[in-house]
PDB file of N, CA and C in Angstrom:
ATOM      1  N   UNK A   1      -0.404 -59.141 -23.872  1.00  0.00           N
ATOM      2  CA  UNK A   1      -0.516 -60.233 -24.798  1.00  0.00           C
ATOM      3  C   UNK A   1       0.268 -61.422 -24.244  1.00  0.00           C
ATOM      4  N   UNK A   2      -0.129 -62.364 -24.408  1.00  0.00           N
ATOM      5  CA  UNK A   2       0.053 -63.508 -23.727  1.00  0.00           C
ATOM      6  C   UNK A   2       1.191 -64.545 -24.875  1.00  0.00           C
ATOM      7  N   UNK A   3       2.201 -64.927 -24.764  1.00  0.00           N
ATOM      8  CA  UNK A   3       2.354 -65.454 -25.890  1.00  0.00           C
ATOM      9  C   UNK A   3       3.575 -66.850 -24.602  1.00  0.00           C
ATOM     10  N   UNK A   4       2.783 -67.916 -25.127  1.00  0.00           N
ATOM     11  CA  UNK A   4       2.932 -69.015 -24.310  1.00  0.00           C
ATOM     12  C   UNK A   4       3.727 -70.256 -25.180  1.00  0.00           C
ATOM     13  N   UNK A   5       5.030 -70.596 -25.216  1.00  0.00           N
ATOM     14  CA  UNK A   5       5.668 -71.222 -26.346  1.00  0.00           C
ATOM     15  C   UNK A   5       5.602 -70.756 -27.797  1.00  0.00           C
ATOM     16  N   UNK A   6       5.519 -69.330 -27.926  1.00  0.00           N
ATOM     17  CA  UNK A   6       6.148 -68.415 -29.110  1.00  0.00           C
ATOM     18  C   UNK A   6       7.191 -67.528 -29.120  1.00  0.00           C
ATOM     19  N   UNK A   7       6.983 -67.073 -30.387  1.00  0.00           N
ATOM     20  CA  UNK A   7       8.242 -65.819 -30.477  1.00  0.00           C
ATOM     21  C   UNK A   7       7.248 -64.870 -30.441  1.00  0.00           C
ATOM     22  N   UNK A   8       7.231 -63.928 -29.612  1.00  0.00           N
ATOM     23  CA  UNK A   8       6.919 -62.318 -29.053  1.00  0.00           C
ATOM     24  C   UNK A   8       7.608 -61.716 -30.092  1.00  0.00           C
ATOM     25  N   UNK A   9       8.719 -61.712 -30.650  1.00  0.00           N
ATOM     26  CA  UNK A   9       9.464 -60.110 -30.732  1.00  0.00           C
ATOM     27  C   UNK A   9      11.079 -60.773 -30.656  1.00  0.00           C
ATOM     28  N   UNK A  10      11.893 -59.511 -30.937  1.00  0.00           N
ATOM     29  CA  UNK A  10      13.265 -60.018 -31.005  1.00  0.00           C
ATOM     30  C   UNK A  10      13.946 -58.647 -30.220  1.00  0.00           C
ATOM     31  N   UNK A  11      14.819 -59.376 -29.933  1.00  0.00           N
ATOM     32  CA  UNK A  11      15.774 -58.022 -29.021  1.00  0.00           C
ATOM     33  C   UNK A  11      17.340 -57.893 -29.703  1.00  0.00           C
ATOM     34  N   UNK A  12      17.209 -56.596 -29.601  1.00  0.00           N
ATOM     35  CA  UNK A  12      19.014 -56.381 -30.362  1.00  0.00           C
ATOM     36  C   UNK A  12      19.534 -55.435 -29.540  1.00  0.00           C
ATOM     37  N   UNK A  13      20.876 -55.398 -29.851  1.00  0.00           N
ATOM     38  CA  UNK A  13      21.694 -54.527 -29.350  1.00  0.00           C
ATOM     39  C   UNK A  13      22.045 -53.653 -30.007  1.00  0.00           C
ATOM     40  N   UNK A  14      21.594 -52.432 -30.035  1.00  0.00           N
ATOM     41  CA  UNK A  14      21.953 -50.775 -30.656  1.00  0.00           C
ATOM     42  C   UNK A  14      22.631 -50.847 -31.019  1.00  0.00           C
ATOM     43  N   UNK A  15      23.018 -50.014 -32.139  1.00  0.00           N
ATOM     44  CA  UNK A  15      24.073 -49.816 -32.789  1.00  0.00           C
ATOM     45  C   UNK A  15      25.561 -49.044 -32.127  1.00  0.00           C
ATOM     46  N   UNK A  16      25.020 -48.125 -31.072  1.00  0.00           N
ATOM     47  CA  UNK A  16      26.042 -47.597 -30.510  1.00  0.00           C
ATOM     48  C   UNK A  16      26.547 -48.856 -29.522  1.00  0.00           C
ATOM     49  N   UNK A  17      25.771 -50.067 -29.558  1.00  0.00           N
ATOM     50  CA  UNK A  17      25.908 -50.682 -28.207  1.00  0.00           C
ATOM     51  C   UNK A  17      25.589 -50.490 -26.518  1.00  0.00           C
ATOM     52  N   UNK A  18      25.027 -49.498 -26.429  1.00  0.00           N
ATOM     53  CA  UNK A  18      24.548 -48.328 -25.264  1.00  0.00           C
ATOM     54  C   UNK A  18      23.070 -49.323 -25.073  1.00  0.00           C
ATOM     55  N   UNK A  19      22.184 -49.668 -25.510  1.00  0.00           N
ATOM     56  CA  UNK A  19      21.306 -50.188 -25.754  1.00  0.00           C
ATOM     57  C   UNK A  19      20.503 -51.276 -25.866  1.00  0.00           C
ATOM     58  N   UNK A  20      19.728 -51.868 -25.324  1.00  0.00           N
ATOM     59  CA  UNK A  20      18.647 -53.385 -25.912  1.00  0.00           C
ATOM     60  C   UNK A  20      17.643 -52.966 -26.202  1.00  0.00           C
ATOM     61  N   UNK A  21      17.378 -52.646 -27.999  1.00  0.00           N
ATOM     62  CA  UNK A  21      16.367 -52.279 -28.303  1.00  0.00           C
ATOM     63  C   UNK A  21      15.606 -53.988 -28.429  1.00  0.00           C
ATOM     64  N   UNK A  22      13.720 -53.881 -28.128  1.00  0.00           N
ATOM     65  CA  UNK A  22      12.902 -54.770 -28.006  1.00  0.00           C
ATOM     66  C   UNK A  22      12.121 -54.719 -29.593  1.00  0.00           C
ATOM     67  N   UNK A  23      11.892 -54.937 -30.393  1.00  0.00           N
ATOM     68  CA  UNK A  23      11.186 -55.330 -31.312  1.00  0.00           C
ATOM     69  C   UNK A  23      10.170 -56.252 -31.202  1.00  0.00           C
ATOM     70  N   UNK A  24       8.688 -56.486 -31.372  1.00  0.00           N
ATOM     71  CA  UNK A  24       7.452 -56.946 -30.665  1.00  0.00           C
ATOM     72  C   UNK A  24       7.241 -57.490 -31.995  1.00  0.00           C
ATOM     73  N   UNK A  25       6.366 -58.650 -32.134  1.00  0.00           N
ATOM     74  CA  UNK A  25       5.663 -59.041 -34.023  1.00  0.00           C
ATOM     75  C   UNK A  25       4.311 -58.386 -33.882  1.00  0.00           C
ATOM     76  N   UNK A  26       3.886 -57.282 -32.778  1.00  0.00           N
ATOM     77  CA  UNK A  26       2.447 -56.388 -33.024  1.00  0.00           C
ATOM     78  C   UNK A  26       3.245 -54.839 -33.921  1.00  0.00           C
ATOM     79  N   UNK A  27       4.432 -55.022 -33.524  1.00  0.00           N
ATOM     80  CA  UNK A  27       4.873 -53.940 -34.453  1.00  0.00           C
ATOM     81  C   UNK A  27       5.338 -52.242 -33.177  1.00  0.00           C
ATOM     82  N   UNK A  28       4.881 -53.079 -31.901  1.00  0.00           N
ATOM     83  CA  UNK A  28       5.665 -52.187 -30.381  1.00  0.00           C
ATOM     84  C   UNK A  28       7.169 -52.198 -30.738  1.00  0.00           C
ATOM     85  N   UNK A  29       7.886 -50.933 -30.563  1.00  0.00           N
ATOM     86  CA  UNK A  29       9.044 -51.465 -29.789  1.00  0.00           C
ATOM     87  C   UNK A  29       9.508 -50.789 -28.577  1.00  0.00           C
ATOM     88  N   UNK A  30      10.391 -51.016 -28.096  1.00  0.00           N
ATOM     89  CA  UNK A  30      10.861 -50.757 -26.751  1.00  0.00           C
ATOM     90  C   UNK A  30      12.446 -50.186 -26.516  1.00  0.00           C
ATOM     91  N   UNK A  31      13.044 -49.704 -25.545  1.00  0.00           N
ATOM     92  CA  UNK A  31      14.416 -49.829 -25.583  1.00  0.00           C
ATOM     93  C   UNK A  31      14.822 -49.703 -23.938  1.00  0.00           C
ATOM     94  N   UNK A  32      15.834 -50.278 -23.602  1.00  0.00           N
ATOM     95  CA  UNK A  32      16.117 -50.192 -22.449  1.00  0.00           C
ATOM     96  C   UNK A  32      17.594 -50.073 -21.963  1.00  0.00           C
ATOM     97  N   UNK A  33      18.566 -48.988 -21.721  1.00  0.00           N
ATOM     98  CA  UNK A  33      19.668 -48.864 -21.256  1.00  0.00           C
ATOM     99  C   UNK A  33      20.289 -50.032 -20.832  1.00  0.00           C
ATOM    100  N   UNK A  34      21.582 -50.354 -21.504  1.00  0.00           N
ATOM    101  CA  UNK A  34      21.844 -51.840 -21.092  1.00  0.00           C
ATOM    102  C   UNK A  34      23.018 -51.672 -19.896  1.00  0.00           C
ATOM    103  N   UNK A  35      23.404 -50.880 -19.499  1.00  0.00           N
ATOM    104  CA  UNK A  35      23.835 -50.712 -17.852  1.00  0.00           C
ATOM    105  C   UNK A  35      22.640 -50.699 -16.375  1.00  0.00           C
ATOM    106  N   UNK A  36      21.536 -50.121 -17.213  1.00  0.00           N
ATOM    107  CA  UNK A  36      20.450 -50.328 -16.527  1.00  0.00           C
ATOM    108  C   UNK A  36      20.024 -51.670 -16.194  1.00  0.00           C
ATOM    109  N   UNK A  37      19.928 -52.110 -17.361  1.00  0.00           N
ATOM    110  CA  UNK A  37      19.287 -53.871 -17.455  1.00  0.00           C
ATOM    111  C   UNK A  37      20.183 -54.554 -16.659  1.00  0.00           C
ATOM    112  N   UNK A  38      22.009 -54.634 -17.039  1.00  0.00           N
ATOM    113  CA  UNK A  38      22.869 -55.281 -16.182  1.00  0.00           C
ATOM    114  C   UNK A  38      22.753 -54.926 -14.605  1.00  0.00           C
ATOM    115  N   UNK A  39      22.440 -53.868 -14.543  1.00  0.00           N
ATOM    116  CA  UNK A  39      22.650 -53.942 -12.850  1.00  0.00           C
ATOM    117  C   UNK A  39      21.733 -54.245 -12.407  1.00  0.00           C
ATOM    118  N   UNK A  40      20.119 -54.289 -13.182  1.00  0.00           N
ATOM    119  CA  UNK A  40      19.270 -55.365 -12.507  1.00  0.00           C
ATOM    120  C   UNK A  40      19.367 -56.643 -12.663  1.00  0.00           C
ATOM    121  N   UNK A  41      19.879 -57.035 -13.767  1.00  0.00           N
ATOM    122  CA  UNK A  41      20.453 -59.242 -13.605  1.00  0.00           C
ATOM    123  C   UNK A  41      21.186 -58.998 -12.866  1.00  0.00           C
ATOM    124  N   UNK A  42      21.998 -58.180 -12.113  1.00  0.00           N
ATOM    125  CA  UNK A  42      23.205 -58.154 -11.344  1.00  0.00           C
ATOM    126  C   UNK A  42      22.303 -58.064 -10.246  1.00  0.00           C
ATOM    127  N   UNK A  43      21.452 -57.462  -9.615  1.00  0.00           N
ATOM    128  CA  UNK A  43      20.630 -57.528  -8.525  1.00  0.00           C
ATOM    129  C   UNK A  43      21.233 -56.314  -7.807  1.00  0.00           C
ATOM    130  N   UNK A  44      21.950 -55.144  -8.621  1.00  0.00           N
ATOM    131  CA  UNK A  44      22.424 -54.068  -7.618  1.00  0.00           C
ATOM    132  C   UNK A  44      21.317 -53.033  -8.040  1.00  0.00           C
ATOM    133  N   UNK A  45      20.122 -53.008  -9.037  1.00  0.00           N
ATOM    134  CA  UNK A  45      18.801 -52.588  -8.854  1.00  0.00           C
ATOM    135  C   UNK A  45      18.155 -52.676  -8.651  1.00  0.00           C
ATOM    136  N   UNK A  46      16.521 -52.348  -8.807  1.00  0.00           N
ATOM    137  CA  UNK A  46      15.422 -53.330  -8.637  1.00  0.00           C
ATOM    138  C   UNK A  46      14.661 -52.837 -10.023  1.00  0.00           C
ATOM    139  N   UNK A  47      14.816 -52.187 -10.456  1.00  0.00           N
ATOM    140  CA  UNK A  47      13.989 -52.010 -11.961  1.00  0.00           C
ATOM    141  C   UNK A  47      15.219 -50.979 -12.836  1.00  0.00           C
ATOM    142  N   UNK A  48      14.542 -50.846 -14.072  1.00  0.00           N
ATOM    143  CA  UNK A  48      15.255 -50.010 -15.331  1.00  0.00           C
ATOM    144  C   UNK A  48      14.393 -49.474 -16.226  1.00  0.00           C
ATOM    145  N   UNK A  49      14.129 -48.406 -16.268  1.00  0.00           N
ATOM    146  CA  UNK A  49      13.199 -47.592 -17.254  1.00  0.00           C
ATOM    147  C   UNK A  49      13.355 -47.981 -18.829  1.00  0.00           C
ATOM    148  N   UNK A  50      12.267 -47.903 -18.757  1.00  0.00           N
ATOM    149  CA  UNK A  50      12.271 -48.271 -20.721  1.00  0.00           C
ATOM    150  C   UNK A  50      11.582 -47.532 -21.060  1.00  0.00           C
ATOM    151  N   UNK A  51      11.858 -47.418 -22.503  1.00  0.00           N
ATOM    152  CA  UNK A  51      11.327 -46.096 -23.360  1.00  0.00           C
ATOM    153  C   UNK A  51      10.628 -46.355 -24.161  1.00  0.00           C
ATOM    154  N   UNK A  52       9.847 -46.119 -24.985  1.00  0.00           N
ATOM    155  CA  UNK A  52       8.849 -46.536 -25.880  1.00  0.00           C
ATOM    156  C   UNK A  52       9.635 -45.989 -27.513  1.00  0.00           C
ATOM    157  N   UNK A  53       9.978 -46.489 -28.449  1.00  0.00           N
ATOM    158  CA  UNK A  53      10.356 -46.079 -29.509  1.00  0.00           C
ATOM    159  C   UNK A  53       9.303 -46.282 -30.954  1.00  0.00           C
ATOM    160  N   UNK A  54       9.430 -45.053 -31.765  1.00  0.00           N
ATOM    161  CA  UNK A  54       8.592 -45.173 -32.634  1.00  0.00           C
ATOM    162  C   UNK A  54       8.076 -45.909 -33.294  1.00  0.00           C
ATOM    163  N   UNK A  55       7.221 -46.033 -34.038  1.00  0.00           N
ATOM    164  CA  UNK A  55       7.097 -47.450 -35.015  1.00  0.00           C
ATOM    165  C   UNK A  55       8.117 -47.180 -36.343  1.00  0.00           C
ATOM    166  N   UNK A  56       8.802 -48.372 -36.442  1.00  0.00           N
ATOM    167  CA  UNK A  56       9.629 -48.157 -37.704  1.00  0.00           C
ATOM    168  C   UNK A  56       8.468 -47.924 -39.132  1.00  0.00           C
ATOM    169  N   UNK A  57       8.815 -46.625 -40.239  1.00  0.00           N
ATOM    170  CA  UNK A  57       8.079 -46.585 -41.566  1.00  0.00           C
ATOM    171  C   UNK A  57       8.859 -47.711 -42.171  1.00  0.00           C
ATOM    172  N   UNK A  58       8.103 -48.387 -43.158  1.00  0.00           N
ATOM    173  CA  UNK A  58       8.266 -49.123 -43.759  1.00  0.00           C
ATOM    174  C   UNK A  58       8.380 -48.396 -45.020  1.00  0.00           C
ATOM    175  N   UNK A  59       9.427 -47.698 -46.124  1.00  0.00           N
ATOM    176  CA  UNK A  59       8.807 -47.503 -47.154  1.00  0.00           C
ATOM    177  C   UNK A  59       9.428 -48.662 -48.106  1.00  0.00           C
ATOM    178  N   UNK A  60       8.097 -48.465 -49.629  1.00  0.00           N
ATOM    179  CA  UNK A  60       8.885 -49.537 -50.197  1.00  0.00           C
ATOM    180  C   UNK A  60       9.310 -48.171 -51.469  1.00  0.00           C
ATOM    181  N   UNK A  61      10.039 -48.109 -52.138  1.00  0.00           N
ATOM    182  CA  UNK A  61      10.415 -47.468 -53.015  1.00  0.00           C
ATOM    183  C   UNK A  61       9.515 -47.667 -54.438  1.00  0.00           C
ATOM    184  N   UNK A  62       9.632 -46.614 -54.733  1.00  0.00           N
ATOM    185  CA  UNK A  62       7.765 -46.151 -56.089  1.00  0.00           C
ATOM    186  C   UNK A  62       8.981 -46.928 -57.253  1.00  0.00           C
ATOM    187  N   UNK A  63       8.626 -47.723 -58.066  1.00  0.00           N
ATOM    188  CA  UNK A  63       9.314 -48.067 -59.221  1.00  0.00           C
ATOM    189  C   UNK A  63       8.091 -47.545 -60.130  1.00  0.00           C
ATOM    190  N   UNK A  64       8.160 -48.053 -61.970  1.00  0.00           N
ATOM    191  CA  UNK A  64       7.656 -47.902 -62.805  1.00  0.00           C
ATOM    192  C   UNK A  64       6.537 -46.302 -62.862  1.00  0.00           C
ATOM    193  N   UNK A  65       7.266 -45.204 -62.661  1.00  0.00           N
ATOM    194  CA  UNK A  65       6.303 -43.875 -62.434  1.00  0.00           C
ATOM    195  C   UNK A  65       6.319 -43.349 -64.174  1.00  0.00           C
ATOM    196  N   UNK A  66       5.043 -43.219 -64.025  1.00  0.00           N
ATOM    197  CA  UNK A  66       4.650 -42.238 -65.359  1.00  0.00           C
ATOM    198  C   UNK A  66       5.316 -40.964 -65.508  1.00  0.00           C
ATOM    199  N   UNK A  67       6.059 -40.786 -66.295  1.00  0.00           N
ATOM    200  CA  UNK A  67       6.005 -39.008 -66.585  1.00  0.00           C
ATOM    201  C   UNK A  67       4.666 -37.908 -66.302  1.00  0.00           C
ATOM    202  N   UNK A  68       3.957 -38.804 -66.552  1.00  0.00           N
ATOM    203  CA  UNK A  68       2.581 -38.245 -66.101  1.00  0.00           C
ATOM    204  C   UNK A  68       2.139 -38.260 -64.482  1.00  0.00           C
ATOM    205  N   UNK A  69       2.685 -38.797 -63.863  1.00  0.00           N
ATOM    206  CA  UNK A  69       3.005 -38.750 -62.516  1.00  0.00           C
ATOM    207  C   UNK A  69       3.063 -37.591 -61.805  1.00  0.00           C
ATOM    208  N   UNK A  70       4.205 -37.166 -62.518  1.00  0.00           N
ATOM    209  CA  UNK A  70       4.885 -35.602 -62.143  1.00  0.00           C
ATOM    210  C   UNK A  70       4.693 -34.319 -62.995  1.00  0.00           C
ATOM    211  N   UNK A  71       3.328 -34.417 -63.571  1.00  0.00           N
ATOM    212  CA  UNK A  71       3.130 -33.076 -64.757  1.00  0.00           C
ATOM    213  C   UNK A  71       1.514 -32.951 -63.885  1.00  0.00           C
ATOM    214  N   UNK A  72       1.013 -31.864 -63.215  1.00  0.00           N
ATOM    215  CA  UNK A  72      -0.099 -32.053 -62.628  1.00  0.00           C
ATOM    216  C   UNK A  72      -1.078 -31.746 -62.856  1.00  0.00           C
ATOM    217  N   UNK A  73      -1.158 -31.564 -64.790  1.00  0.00           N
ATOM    218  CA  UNK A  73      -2.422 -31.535 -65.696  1.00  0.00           C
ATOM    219  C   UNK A  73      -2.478 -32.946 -66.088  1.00  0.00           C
ATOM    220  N   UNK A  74      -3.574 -33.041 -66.493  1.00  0.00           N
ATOM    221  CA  UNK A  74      -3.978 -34.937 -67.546  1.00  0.00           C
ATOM    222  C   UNK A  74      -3.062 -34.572 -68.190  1.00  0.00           C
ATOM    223  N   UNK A  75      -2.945 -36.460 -68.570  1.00  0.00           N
ATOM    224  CA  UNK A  75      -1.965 -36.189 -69.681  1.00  0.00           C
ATOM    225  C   UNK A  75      -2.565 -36.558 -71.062  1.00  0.00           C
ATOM    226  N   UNK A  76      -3.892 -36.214 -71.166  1.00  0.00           N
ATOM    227  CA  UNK A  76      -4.639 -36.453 -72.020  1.00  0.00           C
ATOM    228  C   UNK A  76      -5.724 -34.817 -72.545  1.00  0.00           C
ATOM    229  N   UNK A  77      -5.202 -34.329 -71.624  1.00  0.00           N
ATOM    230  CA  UNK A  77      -5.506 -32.537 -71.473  1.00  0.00           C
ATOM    231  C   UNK A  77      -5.241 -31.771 -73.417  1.00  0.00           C
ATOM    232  N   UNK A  78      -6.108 -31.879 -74.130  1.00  0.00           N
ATOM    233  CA  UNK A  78      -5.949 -30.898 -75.102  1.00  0.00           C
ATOM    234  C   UNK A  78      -5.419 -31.982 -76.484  1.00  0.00           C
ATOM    235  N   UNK A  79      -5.775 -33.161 -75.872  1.00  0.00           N
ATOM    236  CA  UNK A  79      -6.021 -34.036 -76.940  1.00  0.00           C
ATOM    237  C   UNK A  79      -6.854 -35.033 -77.558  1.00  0.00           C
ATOM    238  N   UNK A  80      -7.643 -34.800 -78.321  1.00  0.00           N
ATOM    239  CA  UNK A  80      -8.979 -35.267 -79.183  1.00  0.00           C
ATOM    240  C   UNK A  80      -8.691 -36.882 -79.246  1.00  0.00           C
ATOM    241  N   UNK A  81      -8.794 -37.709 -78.090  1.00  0.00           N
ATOM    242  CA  UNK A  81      -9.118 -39.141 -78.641  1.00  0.00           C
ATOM    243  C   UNK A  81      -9.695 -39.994 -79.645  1.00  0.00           C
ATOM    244  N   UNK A  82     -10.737 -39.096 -79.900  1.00  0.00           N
ATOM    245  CA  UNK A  82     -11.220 -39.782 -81.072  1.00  0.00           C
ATOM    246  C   UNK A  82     -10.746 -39.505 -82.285  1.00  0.00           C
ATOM    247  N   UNK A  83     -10.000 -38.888 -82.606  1.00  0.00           N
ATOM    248  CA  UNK A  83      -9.331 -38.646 -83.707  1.00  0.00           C
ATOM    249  C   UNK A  83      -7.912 -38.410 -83.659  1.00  0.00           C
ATOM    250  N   UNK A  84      -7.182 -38.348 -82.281  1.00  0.00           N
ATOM    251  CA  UNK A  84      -5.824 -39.162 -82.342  1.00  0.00           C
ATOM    252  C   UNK A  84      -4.931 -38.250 -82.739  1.00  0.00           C
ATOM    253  N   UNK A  85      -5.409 -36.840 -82.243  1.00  0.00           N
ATOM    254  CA  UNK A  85      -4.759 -35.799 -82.630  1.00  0.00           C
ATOM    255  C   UNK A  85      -5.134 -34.311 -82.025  1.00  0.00           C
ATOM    256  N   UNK A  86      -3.996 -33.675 -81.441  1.00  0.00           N
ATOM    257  CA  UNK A  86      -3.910 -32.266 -80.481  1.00  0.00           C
ATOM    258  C   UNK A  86      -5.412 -31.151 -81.241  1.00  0.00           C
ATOM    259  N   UNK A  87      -5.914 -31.186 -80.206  1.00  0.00           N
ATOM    260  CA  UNK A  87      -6.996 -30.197 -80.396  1.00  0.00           C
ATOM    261  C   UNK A  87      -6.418 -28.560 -79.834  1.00  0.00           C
ATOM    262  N   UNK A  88      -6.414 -27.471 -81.374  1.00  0.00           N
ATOM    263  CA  UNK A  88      -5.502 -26.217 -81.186  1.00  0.00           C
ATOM    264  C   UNK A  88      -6.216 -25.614 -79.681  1.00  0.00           C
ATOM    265  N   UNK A  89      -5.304 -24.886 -79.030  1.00  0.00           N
ATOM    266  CA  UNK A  89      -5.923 -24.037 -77.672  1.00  0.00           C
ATOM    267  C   UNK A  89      -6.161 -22.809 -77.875  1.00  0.00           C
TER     268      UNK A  89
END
């Protein structure tokens, strides 16, 4: 992908600091040992392996759930709508 006077993606530094993880806006990411990376700007390598890292899940958290949600009969099971009242079993 070609991206010519844009933002590609963002790069951070791991949490352990060990790390330059790559973040892509297609939703790739990347990571690359940052002793690796330095000794190639340093020119005492010639390349540094990178790793391919998962796609981050996005979850969003379930708000407003029915009680009926979590009971895994209807919750309309054994009751007469039209008359607005429990039909005996």
């Amino acid at each position: 992908m070609a991206y010519i006077g844009g933002v590609a993606g963002f790069a951070r530094i791991s949490k352990s600091g060990k790390a330059l993880n790559v973040d892509l806006t297609n939703g790739e990411r990347f990571t690359v040992a940052r002793d690796a990376l330095q000794a190639v700007l340093g020119k005492r390598e010639r390349f540094a392996s990178v790793a391919v890292l998962p796609p981050l899940l996005i979850t969003t958290p379930v708000r407003n759930r029915l009680l009926t949600d979590y009971y895994p009969h209807s919750s309309f099971e054994g009751y007469n709508l039209d008359e607005g009242r429990r039909v005996p079993a």
